[in-house]
N, C-alpha and C. Protein backbone atom coordinates (compact mmCIF):
# COMPACT_ATOMS: atom_id res chain seq x y z
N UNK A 1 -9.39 11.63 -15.13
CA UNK A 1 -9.59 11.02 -13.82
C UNK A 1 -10.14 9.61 -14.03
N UNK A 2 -9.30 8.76 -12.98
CA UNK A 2 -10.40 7.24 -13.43
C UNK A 2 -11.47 6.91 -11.83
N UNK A 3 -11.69 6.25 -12.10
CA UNK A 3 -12.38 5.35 -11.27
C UNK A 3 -11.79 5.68 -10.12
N UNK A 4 -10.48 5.01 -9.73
CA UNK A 4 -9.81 5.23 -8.70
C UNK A 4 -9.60 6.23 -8.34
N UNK A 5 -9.86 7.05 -8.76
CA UNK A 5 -9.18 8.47 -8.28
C UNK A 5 -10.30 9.98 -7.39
N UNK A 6 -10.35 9.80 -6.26
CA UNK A 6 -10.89 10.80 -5.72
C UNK A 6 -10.50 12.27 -6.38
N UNK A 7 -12.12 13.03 -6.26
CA UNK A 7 -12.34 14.19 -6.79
C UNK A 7 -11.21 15.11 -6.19
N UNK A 8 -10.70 16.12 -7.71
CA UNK A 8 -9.68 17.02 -7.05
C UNK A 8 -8.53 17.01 -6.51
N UNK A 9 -8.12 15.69 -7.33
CA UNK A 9 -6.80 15.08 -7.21
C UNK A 9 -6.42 14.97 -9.04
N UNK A 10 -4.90 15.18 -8.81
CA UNK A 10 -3.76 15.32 -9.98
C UNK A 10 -3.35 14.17 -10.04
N UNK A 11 -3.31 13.25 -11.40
CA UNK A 11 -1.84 12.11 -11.50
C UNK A 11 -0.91 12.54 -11.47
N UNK A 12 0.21 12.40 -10.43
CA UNK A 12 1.55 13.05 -10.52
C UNK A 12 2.19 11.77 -11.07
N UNK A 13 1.58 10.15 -10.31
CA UNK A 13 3.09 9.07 -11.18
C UNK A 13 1.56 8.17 -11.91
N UNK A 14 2.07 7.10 -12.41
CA UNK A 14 0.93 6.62 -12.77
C UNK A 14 -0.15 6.22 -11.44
N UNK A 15 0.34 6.04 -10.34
CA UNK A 15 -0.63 5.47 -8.98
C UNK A 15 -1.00 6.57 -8.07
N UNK A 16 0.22 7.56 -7.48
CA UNK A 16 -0.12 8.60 -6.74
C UNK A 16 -1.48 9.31 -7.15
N UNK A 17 -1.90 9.90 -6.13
CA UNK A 17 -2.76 10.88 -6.12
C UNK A 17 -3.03 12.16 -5.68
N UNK A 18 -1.59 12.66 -5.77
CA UNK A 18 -0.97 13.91 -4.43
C UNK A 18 -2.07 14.95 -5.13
N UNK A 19 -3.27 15.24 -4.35
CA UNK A 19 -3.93 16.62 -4.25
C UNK A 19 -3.39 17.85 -5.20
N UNK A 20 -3.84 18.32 -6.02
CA UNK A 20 -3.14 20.08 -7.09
C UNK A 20 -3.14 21.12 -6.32
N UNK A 21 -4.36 21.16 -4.90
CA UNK A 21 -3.83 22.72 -4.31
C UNK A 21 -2.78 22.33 -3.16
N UNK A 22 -2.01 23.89 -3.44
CA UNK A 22 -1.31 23.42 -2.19
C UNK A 22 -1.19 23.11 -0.71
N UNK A 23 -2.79 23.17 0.07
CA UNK A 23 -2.82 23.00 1.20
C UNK A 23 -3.05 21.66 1.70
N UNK A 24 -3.79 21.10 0.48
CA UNK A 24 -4.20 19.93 0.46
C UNK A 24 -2.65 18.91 0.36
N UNK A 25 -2.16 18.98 -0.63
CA UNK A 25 -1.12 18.76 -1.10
C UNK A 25 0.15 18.61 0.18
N UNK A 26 -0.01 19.74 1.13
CA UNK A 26 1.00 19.55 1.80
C UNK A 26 0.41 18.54 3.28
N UNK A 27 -1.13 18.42 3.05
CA UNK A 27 -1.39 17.27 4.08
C UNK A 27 -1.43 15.63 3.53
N UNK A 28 -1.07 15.43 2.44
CA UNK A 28 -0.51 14.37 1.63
C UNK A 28 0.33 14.15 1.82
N UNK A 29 1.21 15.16 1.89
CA UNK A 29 2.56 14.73 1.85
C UNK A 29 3.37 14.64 3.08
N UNK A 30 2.50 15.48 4.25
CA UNK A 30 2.97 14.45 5.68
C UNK A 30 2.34 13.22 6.09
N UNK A 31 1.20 12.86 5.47
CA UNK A 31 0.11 11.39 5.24
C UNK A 31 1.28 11.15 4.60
N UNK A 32 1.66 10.80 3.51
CA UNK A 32 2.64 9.81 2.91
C UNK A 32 4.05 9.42 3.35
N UNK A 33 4.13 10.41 4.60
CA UNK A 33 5.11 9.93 5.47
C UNK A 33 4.91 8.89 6.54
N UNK A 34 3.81 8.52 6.87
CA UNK A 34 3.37 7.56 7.58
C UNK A 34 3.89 5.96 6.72
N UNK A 35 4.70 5.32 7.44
CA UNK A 35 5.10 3.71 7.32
C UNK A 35 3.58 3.13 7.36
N UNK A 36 4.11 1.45 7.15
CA UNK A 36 3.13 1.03 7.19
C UNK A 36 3.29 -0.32 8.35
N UNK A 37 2.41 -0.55 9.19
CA UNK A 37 3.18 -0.43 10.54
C UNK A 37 3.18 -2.42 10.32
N UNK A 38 2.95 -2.90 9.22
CA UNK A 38 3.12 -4.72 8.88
C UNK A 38 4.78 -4.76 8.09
N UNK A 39 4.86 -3.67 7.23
CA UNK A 39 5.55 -3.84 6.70
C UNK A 39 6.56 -2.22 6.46
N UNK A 40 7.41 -2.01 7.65
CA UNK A 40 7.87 -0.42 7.93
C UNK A 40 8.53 -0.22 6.60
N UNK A 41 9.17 -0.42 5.51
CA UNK A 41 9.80 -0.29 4.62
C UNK A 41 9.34 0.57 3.72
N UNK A 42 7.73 0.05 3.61
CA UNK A 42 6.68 0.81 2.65
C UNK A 42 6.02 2.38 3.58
N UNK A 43 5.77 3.34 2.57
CA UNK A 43 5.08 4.52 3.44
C UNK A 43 3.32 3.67 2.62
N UNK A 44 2.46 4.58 3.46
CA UNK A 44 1.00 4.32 3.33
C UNK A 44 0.71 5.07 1.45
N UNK A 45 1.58 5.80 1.33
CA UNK A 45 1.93 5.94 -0.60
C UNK A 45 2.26 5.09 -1.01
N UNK A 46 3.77 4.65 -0.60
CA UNK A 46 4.22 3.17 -1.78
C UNK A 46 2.89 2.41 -1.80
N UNK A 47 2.21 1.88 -0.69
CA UNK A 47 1.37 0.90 -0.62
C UNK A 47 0.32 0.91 -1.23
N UNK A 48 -0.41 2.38 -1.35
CA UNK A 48 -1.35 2.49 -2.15
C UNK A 48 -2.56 2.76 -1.37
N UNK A 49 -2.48 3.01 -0.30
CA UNK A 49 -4.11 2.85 0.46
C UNK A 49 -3.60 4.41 0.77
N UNK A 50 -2.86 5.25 0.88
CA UNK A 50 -3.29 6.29 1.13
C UNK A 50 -4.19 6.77 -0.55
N UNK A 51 -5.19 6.98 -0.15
CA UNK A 51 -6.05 7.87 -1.56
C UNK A 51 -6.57 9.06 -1.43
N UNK A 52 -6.42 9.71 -0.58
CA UNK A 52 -6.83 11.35 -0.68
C UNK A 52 -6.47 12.02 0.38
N UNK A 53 -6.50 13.07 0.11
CA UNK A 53 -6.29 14.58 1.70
C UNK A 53 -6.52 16.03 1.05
N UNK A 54 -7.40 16.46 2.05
CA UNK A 54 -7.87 17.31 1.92
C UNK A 54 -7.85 18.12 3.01
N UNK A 55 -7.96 19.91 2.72
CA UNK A 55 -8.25 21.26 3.42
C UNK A 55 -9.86 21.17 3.66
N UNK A 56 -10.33 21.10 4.42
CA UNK A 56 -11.67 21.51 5.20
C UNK A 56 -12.19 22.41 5.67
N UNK A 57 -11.87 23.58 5.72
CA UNK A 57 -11.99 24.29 6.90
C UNK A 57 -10.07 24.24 7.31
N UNK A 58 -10.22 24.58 8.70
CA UNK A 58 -9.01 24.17 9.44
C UNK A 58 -8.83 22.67 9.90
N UNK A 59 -9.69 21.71 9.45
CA UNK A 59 -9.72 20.89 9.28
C UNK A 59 -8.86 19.88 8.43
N UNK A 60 -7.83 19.03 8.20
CA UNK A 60 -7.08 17.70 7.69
C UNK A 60 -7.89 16.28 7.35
N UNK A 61 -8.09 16.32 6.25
CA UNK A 61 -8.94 14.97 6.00
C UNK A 61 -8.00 13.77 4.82
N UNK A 62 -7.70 12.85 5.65
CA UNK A 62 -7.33 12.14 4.99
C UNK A 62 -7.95 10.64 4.22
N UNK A 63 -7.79 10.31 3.57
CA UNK A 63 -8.56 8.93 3.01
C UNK A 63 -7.44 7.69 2.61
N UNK A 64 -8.03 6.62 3.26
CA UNK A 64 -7.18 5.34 3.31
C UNK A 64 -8.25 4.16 2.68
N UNK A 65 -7.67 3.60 2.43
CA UNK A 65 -8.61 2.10 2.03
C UNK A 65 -7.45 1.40 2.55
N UNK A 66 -8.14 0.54 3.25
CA UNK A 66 -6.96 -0.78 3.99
C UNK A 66 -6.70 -1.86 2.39
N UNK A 67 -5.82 -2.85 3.04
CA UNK A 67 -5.42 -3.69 1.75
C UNK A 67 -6.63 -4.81 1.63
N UNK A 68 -7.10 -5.07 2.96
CA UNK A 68 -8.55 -5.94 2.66
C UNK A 68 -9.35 -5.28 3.84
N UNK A 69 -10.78 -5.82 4.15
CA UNK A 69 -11.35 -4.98 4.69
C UNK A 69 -10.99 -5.60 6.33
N UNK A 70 -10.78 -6.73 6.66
CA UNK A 70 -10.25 -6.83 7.84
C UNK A 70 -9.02 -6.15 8.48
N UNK A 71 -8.60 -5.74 7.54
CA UNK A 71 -7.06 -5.14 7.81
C UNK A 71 -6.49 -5.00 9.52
N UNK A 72 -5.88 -5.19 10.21
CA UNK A 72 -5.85 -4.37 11.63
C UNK A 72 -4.97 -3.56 12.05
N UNK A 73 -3.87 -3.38 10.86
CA UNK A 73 -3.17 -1.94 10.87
C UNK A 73 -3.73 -0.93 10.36
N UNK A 74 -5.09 -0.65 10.16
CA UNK A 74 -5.63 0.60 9.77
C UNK A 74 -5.61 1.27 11.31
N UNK A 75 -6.10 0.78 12.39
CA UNK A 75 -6.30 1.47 13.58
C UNK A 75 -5.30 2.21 13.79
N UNK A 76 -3.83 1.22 13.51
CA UNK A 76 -2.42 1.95 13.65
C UNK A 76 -2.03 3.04 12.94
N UNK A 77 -2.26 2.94 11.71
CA UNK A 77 -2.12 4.00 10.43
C UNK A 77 -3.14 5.18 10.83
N UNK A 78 -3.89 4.93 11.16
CA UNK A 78 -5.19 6.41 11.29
C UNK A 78 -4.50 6.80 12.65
N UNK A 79 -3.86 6.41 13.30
CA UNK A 79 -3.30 6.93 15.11
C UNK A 79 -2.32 7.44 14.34
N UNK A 80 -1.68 6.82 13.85
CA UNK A 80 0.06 7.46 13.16
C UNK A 80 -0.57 8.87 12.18
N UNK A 81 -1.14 8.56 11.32
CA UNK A 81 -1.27 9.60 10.47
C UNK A 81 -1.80 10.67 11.45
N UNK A 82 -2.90 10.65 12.41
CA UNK A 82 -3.11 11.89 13.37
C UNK A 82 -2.21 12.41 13.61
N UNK A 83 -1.18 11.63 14.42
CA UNK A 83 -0.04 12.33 14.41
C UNK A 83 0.81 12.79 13.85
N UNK A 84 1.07 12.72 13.31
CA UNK A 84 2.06 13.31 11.86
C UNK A 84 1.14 14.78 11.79
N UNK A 85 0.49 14.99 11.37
CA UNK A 85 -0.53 15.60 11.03
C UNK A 85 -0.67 17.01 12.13
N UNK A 86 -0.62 16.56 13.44
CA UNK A 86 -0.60 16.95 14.75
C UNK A 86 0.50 17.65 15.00
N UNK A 87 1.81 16.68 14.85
CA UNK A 87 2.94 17.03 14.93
C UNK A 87 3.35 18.39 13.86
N UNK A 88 2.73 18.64 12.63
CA UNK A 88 2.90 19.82 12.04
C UNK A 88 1.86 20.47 11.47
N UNK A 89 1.09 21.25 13.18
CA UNK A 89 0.42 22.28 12.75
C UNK A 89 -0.93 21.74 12.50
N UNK A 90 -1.51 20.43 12.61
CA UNK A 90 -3.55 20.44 12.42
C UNK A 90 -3.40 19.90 13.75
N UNK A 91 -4.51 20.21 14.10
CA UNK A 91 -5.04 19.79 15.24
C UNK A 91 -6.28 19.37 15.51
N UNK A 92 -6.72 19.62 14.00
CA UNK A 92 -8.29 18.43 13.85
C UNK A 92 -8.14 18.02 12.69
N UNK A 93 -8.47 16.54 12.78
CA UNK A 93 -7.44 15.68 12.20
C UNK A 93 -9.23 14.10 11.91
N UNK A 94 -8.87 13.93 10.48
CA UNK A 94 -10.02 12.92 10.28
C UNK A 94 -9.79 12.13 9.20
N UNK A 95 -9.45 11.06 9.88
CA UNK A 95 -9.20 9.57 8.58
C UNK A 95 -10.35 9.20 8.36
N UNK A 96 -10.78 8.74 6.64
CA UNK A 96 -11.66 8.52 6.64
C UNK A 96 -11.24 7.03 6.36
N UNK A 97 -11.76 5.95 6.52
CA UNK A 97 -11.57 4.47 5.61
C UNK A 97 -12.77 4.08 4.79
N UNK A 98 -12.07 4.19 3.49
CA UNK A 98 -13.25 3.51 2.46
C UNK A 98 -12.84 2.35 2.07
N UNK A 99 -13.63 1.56 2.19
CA UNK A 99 -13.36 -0.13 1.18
C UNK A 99 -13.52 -0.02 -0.66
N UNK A 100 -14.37 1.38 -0.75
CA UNK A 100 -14.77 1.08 -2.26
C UNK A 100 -14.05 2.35 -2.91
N UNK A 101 -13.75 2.06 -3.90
CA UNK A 101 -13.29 1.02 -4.44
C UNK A 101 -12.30 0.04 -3.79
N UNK A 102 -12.14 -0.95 -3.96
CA UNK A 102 -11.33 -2.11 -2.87
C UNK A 102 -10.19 -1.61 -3.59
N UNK A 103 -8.90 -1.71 -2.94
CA UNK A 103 -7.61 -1.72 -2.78
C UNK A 103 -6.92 -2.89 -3.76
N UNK A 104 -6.51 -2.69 -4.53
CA UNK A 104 -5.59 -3.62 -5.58
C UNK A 104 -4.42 -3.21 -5.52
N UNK A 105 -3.35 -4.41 -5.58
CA UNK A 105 -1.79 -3.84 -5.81
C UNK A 105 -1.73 -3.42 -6.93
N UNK A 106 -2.51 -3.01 -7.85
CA UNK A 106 -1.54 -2.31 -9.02
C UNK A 106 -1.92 -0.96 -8.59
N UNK A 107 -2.23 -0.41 -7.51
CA UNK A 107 -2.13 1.26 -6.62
C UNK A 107 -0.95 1.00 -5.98
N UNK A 108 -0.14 0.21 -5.79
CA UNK A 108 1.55 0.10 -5.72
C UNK A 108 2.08 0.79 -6.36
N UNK A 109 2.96 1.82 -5.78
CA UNK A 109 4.16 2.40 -6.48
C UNK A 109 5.40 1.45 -7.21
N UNK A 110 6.10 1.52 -8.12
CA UNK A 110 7.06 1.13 -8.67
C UNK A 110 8.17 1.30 -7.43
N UNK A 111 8.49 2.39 -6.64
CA UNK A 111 9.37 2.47 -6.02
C UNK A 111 9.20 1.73 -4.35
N UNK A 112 7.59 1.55 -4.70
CA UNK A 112 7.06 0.26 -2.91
C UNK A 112 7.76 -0.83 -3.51
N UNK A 113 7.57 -1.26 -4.95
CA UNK A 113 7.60 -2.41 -5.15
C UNK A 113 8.95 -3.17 -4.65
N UNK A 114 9.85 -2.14 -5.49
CA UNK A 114 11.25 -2.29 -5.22
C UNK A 114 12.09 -1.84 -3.93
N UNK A 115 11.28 -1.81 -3.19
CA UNK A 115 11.63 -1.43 -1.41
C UNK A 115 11.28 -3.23 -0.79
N UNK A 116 9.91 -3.53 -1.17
CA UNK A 116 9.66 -4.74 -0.64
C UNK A 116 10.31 -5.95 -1.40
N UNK A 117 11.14 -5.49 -2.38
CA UNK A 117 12.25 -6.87 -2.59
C UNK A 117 13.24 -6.75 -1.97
N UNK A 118 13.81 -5.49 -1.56
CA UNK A 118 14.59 -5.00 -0.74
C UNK A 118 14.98 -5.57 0.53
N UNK A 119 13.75 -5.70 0.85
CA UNK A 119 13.51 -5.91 2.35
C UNK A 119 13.13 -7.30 2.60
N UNK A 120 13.11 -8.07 1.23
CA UNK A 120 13.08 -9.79 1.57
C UNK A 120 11.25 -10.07 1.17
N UNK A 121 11.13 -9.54 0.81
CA UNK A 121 9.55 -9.43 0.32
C UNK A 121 9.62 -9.36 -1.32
N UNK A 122 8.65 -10.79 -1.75
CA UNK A 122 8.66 -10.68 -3.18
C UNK A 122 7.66 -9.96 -3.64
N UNK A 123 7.73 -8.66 -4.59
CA UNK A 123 6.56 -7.99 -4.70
C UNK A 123 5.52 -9.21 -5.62
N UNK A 124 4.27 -7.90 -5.61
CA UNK A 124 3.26 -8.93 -6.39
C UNK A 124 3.69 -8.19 -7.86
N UNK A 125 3.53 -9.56 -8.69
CA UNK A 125 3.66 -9.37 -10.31
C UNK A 125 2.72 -9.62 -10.96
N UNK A 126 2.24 -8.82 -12.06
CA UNK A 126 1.02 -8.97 -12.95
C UNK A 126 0.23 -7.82 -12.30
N UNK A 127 -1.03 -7.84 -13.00
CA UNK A 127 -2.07 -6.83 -12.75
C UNK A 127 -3.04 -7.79 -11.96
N UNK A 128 -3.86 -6.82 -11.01
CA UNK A 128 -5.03 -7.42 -10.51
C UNK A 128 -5.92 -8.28 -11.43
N UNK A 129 -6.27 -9.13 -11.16
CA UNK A 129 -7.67 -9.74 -12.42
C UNK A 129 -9.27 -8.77 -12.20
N UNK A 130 -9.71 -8.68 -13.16
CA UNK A 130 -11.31 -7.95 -13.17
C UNK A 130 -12.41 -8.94 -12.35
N UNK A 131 -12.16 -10.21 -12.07
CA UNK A 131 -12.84 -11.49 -11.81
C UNK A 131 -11.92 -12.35 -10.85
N UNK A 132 -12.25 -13.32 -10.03
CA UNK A 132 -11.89 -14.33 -9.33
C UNK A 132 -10.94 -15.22 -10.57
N UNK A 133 -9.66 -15.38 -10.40
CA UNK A 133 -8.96 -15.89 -11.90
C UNK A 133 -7.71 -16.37 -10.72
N UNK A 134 -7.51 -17.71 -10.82
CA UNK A 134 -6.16 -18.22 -10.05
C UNK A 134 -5.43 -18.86 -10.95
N UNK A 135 -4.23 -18.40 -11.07
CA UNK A 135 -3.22 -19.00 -12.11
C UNK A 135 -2.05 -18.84 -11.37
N UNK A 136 -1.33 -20.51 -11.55
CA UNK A 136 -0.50 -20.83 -11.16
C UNK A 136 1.37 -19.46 -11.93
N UNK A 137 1.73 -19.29 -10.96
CA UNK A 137 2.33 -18.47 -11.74
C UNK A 137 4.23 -18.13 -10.67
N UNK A 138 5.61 -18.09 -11.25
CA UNK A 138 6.62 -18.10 -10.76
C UNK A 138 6.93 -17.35 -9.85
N UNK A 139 7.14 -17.09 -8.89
CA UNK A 139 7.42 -15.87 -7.97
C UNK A 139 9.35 -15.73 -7.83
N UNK A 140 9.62 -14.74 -8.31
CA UNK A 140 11.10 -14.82 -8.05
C UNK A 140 11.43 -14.89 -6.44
N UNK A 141 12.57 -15.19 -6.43
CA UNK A 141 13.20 -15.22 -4.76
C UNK A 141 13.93 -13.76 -4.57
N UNK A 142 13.50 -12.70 -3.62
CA UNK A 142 14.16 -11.75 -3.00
C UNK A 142 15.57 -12.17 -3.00
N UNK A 143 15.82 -12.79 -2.53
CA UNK A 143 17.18 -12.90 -2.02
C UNK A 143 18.47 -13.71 -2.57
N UNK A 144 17.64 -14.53 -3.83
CA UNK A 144 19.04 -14.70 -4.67
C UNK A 144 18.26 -14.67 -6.15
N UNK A 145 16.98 -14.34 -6.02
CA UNK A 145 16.71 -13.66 -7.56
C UNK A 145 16.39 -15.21 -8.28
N UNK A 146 16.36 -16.44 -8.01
CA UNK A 146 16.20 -17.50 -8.73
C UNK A 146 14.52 -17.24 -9.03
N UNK A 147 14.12 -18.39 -10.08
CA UNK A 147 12.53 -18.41 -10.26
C UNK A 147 12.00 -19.68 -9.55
N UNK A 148 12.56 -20.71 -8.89
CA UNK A 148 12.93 -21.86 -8.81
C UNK A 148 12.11 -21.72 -7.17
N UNK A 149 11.07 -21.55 -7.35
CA UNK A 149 10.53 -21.50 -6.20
C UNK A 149 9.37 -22.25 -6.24
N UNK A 150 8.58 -22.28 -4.89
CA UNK A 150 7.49 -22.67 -4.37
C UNK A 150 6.21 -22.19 -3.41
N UNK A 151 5.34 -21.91 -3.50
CA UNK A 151 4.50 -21.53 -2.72
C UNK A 151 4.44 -23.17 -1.09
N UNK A 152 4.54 -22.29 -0.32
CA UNK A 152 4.25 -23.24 1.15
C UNK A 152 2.89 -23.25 1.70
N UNK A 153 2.41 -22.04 1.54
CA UNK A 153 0.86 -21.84 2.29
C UNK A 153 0.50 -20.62 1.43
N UNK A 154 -1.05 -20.24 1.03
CA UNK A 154 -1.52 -19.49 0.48
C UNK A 154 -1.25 -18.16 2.00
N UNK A 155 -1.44 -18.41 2.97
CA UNK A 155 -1.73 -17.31 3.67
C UNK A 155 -0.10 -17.29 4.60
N UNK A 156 0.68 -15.98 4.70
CA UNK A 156 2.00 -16.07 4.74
C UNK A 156 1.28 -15.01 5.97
N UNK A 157 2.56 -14.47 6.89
CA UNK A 157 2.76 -13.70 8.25
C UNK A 157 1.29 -12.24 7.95
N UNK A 158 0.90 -12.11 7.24
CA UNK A 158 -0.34 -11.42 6.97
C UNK A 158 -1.36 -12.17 5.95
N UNK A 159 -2.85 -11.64 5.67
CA UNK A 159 -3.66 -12.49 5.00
C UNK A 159 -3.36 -11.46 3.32
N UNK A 160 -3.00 -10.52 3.14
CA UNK A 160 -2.22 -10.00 2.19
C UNK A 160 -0.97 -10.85 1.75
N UNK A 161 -0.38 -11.70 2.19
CA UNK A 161 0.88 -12.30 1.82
C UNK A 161 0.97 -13.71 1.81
N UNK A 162 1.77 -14.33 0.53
CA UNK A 162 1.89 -15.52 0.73
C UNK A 162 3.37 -16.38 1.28
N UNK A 163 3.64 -17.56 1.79
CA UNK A 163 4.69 -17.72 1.96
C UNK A 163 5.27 -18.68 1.16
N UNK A 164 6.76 -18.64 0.53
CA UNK A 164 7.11 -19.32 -0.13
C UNK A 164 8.49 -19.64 0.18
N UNK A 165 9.14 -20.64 -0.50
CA UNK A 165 10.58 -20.89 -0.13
C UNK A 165 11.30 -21.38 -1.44
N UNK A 166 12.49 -20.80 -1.73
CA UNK A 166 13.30 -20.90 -2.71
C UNK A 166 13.75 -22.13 -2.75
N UNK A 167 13.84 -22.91 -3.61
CA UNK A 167 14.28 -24.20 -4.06
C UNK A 167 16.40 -23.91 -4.11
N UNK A 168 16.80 -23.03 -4.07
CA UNK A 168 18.23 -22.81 -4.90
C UNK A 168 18.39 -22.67 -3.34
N UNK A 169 18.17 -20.90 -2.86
CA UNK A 169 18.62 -21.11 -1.96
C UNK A 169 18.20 -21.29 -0.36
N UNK A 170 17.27 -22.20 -0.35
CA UNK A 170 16.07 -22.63 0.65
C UNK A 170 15.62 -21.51 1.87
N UNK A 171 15.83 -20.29 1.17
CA UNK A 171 15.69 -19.40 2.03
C UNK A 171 14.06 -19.38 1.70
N UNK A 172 12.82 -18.77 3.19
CA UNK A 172 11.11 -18.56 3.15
C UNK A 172 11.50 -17.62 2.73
N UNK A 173 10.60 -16.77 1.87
CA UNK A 173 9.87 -15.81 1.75
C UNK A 173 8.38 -15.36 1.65
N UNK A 174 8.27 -14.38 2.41
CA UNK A 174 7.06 -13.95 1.89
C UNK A 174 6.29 -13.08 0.71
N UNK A 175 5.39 -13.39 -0.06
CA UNK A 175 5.08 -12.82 -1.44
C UNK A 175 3.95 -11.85 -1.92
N UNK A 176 3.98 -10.75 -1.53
CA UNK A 176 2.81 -10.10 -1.47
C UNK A 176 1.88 -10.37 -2.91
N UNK A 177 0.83 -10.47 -2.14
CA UNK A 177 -0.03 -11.28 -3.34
C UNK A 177 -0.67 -10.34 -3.84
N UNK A 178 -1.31 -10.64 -5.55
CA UNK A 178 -1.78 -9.36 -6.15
C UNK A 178 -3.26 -9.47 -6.05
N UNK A 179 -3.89 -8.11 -6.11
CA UNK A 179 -5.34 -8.37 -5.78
C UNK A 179 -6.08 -7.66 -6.44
């Protein structure tokens, strides 16, 4: 178990954290059906902020860490996940939101990553830094794959994202930044 990883949870990929019993397990896995309501492409798994669920009692407990602590699709995600949740069979239902450990994209799935190039979104590349560390660094272009790009503004259509625009084929994109 590392750091990241809430008690009584299995590594199933290197990032997931799908719960080992099965009751728990199967309230994960309607939590990981929840989108993510900035970016619908990703579930609250690809993204990485879903981090735990648990059997209580007759009770559903789920655990989220937003991507920063302002976040304002958590309100949305904890309404959505109730429901889901609601919709099959709990009917007491409790998101918890933790900030700590803070949320880093390398709790990105391999298969978020490659959904949000998909979808015109350059994923983030590299690992989080341990420290405040800014290095200038290439962002490929979604949409014709060149390296030949540019950052426009540090802060892109969310404070998670940056915006950039391809030099080749002057198409914006936005670049989810790593954290």
């Amino acid at each position: 178990m590392t750091e990241h990883e809430p008690a009584g949870t299995t590594q199933v990929t290197g990032r997931e954290l799908r719960p080992s019993d099965p009751e728990s397990a199967r309230i994960w896995d309607v939590a990981a059906t929840v989108n993510d309501p900035e970016v619908p492409v990703l579930s609250i798994a690809d993204l990485g902020i879903l981090r735990d669920a648990r059997a209580e009692g007759e009770r559903a407990v789920v655990v989220i860490t937003p991507t920063y602590s302002g976040c304002p699709a958590m309100e949305t995600i904890t309404t959505d996940v109730t429901r889901a949740l609601n919709a099959h069979g709990w009917q007491d239902v409790r998101v918890d939101l933790v900030l700590q450990p803070a949320w880093t994209t390398d709790w990105m799935s391999e298969d978020g990553k490659r959904k949000l190039a998909e979808y015109g979104i350059a994923p983030p590349t590299g690992r989080a830094a341990a420290g405040p560390v800014r290095l200038g660094l290439t962002v490929k272009c979604p949409h014709c794959h060149s390296l030949n790009t540019r950052e426009m503004t540090r802060f892109g259509s969310t404070a998670c994202k940056a915006l950039y625009v391809c030099n080749e084929c002057l198409e914006p994109f936005d670049y989810f930044k790593v954290h």
